[in-house]
PDB file of N, CA and C in Angstrom:
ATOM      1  N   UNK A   1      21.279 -43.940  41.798  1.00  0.00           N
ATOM      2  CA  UNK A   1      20.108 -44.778  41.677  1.00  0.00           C
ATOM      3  C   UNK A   1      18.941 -44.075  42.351  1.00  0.00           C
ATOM      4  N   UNK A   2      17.998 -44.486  41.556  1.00  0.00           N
ATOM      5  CA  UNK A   2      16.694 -43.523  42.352  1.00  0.00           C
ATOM      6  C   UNK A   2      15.843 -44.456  43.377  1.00  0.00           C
ATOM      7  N   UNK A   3      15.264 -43.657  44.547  1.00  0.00           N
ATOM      8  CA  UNK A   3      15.019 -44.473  45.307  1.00  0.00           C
ATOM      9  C   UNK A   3      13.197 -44.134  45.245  1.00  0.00           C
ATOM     10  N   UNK A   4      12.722 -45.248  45.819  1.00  0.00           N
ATOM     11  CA  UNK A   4      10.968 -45.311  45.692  1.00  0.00           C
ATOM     12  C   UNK A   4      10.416 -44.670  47.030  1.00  0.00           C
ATOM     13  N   UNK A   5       9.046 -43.756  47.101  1.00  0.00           N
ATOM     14  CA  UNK A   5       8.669 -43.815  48.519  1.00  0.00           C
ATOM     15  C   UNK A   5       7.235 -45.136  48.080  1.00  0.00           C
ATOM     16  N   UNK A   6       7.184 -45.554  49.084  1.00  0.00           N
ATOM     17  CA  UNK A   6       5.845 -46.609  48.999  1.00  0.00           C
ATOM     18  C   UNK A   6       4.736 -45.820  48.765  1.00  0.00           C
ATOM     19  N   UNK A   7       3.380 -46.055  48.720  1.00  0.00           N
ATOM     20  CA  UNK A   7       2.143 -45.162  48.682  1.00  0.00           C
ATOM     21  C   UNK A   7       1.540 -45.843  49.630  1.00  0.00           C
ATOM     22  N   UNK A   8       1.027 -44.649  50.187  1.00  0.00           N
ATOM     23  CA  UNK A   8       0.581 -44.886  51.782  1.00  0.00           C
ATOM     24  C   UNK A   8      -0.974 -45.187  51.591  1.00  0.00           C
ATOM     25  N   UNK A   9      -0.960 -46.347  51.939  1.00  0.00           N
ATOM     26  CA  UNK A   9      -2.556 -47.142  52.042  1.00  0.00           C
ATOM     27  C   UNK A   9      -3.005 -47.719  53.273  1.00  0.00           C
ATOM     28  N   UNK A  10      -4.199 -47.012  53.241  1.00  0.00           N
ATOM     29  CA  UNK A  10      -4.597 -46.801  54.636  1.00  0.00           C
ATOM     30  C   UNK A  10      -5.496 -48.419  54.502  1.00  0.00           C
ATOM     31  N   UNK A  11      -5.481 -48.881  56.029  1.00  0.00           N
ATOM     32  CA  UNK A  11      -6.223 -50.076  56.148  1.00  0.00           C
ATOM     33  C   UNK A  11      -7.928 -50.320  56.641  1.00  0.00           C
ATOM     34  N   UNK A  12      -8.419 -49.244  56.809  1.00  0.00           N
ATOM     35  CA  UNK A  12      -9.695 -49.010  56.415  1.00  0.00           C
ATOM     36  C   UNK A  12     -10.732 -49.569  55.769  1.00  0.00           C
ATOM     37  N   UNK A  13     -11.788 -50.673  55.248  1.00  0.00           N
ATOM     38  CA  UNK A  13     -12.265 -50.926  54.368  1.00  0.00           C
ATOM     39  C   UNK A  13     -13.292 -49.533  53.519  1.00  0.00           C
ATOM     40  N   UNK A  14     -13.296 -48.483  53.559  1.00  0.00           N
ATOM     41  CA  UNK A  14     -13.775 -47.329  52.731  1.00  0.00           C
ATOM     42  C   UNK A  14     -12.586 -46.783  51.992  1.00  0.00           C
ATOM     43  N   UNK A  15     -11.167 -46.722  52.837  1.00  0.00           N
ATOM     44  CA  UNK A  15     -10.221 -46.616  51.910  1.00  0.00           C
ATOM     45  C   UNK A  15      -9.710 -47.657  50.384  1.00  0.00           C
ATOM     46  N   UNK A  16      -9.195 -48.864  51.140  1.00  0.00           N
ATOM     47  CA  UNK A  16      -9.587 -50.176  50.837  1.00  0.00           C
ATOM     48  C   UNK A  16     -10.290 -50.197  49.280  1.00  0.00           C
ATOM     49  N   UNK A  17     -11.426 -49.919  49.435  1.00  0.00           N
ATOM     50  CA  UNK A  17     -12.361 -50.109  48.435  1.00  0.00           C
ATOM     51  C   UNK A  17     -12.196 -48.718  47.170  1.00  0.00           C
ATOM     52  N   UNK A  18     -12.076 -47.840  48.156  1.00  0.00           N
ATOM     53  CA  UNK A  18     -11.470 -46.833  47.186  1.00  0.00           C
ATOM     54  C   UNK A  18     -10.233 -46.451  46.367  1.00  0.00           C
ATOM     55  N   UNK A  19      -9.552 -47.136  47.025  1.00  0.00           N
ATOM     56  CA  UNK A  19      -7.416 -47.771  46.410  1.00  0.00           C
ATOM     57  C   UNK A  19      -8.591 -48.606  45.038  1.00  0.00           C
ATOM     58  N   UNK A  20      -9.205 -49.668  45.265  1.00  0.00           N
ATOM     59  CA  UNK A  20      -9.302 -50.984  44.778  1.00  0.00           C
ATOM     60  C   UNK A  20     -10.145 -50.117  42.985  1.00  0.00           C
ATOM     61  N   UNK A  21     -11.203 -49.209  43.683  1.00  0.00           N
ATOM     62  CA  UNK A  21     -11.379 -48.803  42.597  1.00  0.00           C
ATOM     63  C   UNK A  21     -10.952 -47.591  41.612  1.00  0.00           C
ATOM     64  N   UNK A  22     -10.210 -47.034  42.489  1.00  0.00           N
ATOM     65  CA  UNK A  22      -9.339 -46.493  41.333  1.00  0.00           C
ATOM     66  C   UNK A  22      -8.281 -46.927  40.678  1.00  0.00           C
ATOM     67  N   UNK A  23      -7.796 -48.144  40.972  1.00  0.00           N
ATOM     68  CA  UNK A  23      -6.961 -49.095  40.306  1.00  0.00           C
ATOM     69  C   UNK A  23      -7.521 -49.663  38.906  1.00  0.00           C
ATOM     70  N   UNK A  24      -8.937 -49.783  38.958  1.00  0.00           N
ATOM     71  CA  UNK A  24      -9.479 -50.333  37.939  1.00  0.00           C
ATOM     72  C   UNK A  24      -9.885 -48.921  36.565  1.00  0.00           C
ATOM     73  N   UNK A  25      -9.226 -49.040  35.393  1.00  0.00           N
ATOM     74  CA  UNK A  25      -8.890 -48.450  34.112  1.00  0.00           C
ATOM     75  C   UNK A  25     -10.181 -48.497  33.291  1.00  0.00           C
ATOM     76  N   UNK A  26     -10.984 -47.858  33.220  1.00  0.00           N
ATOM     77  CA  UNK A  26     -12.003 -47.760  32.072  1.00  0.00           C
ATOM     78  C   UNK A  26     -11.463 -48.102  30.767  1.00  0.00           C
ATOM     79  N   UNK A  27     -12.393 -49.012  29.755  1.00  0.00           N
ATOM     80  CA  UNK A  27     -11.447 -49.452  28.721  1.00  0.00           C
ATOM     81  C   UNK A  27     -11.543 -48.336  27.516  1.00  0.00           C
ATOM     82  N   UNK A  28     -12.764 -47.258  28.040  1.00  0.00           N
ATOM     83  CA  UNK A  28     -12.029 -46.254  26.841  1.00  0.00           C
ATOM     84  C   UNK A  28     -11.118 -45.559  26.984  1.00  0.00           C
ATOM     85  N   UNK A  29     -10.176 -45.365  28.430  1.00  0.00           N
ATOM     86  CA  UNK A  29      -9.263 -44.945  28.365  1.00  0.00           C
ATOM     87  C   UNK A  29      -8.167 -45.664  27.749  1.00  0.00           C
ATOM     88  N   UNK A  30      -7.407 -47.593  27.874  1.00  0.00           N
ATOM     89  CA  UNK A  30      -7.130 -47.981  27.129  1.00  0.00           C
ATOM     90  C   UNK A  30      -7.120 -47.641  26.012  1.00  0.00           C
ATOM     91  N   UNK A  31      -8.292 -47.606  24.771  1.00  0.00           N
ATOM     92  CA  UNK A  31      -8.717 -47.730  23.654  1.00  0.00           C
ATOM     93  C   UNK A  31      -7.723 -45.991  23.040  1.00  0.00           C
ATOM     94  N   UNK A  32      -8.176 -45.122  24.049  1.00  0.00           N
ATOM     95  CA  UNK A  32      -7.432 -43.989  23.728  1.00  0.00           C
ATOM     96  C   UNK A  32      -6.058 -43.912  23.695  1.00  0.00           C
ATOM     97  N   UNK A  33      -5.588 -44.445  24.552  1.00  0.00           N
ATOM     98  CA  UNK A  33      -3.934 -44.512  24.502  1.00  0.00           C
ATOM     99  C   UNK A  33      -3.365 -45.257  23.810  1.00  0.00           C
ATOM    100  N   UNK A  34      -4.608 -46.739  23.348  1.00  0.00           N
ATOM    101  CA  UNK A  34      -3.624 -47.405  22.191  1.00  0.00           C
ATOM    102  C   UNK A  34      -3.647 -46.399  20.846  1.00  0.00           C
ATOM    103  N   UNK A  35      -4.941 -45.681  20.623  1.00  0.00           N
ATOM    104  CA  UNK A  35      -4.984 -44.876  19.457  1.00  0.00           C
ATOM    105  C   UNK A  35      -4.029 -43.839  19.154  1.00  0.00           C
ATOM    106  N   UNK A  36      -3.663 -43.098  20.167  1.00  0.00           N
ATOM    107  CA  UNK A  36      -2.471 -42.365  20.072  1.00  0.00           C
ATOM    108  C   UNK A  36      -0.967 -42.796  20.075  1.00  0.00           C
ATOM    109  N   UNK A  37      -0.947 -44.105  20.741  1.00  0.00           N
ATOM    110  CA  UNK A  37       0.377 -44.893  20.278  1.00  0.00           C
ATOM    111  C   UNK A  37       0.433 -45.515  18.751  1.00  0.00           C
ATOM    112  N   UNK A  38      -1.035 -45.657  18.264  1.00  0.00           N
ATOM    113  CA  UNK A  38      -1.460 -46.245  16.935  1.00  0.00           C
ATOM    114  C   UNK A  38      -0.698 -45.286  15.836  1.00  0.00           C
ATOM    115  N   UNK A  39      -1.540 -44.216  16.268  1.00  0.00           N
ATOM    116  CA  UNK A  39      -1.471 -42.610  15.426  1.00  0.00           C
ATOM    117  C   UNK A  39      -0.141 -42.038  15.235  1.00  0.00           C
ATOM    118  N   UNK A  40       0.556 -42.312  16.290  1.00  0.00           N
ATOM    119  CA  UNK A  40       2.136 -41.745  16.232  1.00  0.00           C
ATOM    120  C   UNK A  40       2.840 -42.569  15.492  1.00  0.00           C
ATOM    121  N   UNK A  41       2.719 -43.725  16.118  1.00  0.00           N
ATOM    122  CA  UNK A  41       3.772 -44.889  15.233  1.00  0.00           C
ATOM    123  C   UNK A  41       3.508 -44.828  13.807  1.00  0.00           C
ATOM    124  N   UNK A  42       1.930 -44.879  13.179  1.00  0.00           N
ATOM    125  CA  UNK A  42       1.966 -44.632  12.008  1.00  0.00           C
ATOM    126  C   UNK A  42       2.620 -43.444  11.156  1.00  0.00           C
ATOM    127  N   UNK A  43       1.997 -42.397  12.370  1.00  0.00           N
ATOM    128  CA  UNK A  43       3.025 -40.434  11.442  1.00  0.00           C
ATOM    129  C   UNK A  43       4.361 -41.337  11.376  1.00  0.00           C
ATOM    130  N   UNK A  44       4.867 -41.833  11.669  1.00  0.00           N
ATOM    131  CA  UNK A  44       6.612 -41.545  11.877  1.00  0.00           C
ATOM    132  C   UNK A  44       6.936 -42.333  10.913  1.00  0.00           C
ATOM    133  N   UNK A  45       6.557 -43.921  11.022  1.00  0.00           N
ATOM    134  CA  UNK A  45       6.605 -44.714   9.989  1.00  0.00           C
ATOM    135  C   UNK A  45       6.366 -44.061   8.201  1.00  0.00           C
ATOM    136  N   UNK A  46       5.043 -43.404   8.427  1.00  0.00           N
ATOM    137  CA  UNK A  46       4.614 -42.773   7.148  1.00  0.00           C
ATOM    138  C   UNK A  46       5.759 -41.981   6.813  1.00  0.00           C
ATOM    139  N   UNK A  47       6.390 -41.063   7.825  1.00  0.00           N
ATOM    140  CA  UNK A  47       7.034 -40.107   7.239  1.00  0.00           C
ATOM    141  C   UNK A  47       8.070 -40.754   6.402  1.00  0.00           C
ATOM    142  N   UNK A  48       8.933 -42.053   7.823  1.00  0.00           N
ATOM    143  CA  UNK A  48      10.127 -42.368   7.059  1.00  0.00           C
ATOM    144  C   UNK A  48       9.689 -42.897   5.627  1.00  0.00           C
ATOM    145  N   UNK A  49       8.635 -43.853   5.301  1.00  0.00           N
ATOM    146  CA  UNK A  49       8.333 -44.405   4.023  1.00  0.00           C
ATOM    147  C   UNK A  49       8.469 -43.047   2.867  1.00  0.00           C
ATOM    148  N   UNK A  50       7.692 -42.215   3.095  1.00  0.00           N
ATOM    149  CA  UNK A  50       8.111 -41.077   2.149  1.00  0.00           C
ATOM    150  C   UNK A  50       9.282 -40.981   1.953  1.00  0.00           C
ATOM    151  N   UNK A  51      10.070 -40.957   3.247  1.00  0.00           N
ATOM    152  CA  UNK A  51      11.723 -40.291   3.007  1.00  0.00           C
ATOM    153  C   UNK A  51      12.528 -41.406   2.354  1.00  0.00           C
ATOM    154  N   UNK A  52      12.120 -42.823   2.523  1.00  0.00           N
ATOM    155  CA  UNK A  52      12.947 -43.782   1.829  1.00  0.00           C
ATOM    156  C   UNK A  52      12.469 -44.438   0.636  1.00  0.00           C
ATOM    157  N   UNK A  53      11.332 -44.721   0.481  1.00  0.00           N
ATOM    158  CA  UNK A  53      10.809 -45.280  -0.391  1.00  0.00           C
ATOM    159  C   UNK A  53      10.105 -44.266  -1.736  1.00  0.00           C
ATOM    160  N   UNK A  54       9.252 -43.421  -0.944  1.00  0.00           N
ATOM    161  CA  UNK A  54       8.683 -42.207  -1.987  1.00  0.00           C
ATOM    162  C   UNK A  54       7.078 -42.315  -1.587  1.00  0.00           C
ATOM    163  N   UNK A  55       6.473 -42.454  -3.051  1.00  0.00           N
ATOM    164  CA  UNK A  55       4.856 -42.079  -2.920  1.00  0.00           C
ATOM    165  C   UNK A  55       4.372 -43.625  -2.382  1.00  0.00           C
ATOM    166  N   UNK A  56       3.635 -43.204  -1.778  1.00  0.00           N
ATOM    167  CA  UNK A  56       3.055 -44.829  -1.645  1.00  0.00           C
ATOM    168  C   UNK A  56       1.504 -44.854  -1.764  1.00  0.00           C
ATOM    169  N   UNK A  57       0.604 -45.682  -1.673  1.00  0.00           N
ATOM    170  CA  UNK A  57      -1.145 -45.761  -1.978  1.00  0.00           C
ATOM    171  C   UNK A  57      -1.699 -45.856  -0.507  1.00  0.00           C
ATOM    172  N   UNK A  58      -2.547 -45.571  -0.563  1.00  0.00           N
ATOM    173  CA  UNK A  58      -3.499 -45.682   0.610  1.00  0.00           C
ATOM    174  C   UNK A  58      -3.795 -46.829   1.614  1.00  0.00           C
ATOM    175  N   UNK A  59      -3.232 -48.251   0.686  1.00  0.00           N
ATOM    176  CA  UNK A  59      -3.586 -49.143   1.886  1.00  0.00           C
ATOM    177  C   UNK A  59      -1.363 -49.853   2.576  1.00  0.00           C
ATOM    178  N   UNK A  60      -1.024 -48.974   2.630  1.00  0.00           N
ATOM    179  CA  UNK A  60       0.205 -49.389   3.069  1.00  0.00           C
ATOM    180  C   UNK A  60       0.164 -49.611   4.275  1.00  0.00           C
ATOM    181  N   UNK A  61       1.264 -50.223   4.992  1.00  0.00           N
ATOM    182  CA  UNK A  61       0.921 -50.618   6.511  1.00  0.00           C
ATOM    183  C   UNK A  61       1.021 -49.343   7.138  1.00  0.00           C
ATOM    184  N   UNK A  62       1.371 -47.789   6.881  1.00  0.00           N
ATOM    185  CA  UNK A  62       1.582 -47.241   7.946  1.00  0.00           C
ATOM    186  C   UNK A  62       0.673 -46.444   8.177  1.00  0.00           C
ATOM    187  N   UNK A  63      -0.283 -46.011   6.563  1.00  0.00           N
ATOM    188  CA  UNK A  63      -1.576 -45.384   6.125  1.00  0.00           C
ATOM    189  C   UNK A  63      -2.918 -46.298   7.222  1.00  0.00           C
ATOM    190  N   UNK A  64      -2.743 -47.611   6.974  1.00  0.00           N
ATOM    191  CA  UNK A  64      -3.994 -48.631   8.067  1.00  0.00           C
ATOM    192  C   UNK A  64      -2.882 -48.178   9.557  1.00  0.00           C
ATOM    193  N   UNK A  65      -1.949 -48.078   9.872  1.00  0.00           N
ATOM    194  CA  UNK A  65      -1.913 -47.779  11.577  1.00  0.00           C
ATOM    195  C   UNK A  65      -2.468 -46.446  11.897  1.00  0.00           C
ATOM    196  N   UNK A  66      -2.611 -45.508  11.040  1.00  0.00           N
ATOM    197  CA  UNK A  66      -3.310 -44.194  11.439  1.00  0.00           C
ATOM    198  C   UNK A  66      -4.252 -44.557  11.142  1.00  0.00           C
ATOM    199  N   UNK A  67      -4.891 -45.245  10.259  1.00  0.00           N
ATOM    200  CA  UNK A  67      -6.354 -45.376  10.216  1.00  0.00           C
ATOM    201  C   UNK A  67      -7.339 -45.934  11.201  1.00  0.00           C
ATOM    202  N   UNK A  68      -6.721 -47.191  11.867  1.00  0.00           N
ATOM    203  CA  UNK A  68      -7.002 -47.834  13.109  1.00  0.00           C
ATOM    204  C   UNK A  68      -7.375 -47.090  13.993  1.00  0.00           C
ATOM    205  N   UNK A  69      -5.858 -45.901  14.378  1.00  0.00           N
ATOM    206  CA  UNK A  69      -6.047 -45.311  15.205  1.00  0.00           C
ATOM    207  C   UNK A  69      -6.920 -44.410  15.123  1.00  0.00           C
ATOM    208  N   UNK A  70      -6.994 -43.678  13.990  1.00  0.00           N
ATOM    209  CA  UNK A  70      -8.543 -42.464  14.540  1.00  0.00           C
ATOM    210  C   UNK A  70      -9.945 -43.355  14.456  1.00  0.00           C
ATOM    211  N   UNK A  71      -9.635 -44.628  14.313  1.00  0.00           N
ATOM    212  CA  UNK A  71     -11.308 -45.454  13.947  1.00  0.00           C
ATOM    213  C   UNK A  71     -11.575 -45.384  15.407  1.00  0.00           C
ATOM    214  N   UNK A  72     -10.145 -45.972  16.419  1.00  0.00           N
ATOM    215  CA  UNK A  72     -10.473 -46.288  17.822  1.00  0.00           C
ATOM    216  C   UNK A  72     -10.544 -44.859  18.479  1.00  0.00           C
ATOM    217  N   UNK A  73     -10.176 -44.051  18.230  1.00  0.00           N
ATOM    218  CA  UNK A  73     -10.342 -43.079  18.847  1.00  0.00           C
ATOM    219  C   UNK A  73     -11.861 -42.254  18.737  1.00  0.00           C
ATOM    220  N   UNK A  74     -12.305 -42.578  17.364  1.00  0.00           N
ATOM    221  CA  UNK A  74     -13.369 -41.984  17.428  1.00  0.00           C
ATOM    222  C   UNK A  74     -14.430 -42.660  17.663  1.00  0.00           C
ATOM    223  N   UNK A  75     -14.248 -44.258  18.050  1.00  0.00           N
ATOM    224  CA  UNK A  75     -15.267 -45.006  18.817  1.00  0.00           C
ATOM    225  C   UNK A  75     -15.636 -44.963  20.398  1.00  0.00           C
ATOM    226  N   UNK A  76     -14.478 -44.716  20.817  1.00  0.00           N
ATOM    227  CA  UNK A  76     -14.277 -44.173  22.037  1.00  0.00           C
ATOM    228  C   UNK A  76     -14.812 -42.980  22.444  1.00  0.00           C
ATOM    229  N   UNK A  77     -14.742 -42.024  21.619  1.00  0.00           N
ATOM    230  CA  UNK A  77     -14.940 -40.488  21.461  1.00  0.00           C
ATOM    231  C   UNK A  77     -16.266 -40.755  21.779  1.00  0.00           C
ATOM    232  N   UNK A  78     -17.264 -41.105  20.614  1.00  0.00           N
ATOM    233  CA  UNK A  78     -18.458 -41.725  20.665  1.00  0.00           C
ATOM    234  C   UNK A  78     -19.261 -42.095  21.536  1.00  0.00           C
ATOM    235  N   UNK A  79     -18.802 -43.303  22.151  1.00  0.00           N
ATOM    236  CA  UNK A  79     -19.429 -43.895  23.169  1.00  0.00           C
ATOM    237  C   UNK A  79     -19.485 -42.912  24.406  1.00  0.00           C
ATOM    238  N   UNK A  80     -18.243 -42.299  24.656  1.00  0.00           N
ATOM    239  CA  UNK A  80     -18.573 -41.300  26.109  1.00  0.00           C
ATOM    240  C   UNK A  80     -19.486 -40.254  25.731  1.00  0.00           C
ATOM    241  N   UNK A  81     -19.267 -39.210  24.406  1.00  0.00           N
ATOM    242  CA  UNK A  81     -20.277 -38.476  23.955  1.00  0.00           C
ATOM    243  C   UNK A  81     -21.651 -39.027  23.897  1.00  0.00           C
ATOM    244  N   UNK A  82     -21.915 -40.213  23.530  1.00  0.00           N
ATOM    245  CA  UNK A  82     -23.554 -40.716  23.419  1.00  0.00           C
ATOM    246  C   UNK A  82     -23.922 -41.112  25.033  1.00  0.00           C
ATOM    247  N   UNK A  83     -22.976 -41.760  25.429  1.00  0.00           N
ATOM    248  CA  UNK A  83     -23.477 -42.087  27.223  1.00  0.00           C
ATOM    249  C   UNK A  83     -23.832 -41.119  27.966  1.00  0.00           C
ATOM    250  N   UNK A  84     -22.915 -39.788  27.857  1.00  0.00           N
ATOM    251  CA  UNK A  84     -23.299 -38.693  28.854  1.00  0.00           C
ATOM    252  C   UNK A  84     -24.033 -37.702  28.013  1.00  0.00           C
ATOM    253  N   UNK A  85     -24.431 -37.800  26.782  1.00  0.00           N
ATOM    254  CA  UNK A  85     -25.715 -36.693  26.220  1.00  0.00           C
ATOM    255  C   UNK A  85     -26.960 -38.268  26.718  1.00  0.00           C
ATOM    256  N   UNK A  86     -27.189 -39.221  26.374  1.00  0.00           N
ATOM    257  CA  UNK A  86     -28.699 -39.917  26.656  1.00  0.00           C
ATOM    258  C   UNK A  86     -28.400 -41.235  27.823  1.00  0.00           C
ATOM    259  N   UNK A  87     -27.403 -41.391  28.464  1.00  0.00           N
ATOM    260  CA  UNK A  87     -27.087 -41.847  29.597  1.00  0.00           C
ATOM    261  C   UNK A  87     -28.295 -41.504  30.511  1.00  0.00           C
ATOM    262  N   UNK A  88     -28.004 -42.917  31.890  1.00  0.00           N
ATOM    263  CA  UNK A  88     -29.150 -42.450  33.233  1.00  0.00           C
ATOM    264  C   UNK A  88     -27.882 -41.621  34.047  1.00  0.00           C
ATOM    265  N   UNK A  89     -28.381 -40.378  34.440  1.00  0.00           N
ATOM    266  CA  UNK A  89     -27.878 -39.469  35.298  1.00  0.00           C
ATOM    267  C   UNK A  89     -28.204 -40.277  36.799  1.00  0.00           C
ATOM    268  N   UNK A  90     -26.936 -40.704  36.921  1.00  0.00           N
ATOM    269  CA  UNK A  90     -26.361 -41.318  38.446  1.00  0.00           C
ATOM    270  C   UNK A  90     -26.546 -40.198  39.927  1.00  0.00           C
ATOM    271  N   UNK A  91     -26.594 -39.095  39.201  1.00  0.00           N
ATOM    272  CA  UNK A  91     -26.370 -38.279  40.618  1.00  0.00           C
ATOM    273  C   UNK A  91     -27.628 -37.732  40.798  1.00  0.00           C
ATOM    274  N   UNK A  92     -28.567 -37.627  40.274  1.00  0.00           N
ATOM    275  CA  UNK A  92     -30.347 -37.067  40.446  1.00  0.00           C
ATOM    276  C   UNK A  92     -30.815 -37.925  41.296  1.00  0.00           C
ATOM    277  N   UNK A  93     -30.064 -37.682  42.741  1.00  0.00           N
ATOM    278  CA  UNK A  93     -30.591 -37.963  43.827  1.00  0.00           C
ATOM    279  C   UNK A  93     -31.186 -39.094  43.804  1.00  0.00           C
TER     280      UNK A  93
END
């Protein structure tokens, strides 16, 4: 059985606050990881449908789970590309 070490959190309120916010997940990172769980599940699905069924059309369920997924991925993509090309620069003093 595998055993855990705890993570050592200091009681500090500068630490504190810094545990607290790196706990918190930007939702385009979400958005990215569902897209690549989107994207895979669809390849695999797609493949087996080929291997069992044959040709299939464009709106099948496994054709819309890859589609989803590069929509979310490239909304995501997007938004960080447009924020940090015409974004307010936080660090200019």
């Amino acid at each position: 059985m595998a055993h855990t070490a705890p993570y050592p959190v200091s009681t500090t309120s500068q630490s504190g606050a810094l545990a607290r916010r790196a706990a918190v997940v930007p939702w385009y990172v979400w958005c990215a990881a569902i897209a690549v769980t989107s994207t895979t599940v669809g390849l695999y699905w797609d493949i087996s449908w080929h291997t069992s069924i044959g040709r299939d059309t464009f709106w099948t369920p496994a054709h819309l789970c890859i589609h989803f997924g590069a929509i979310l991925a490239g909304l995501s993509s997007a938004y960080l590309i447009l924020t940090t090309t015409f974004g307010k620069n936080v660090n200019s003093g």
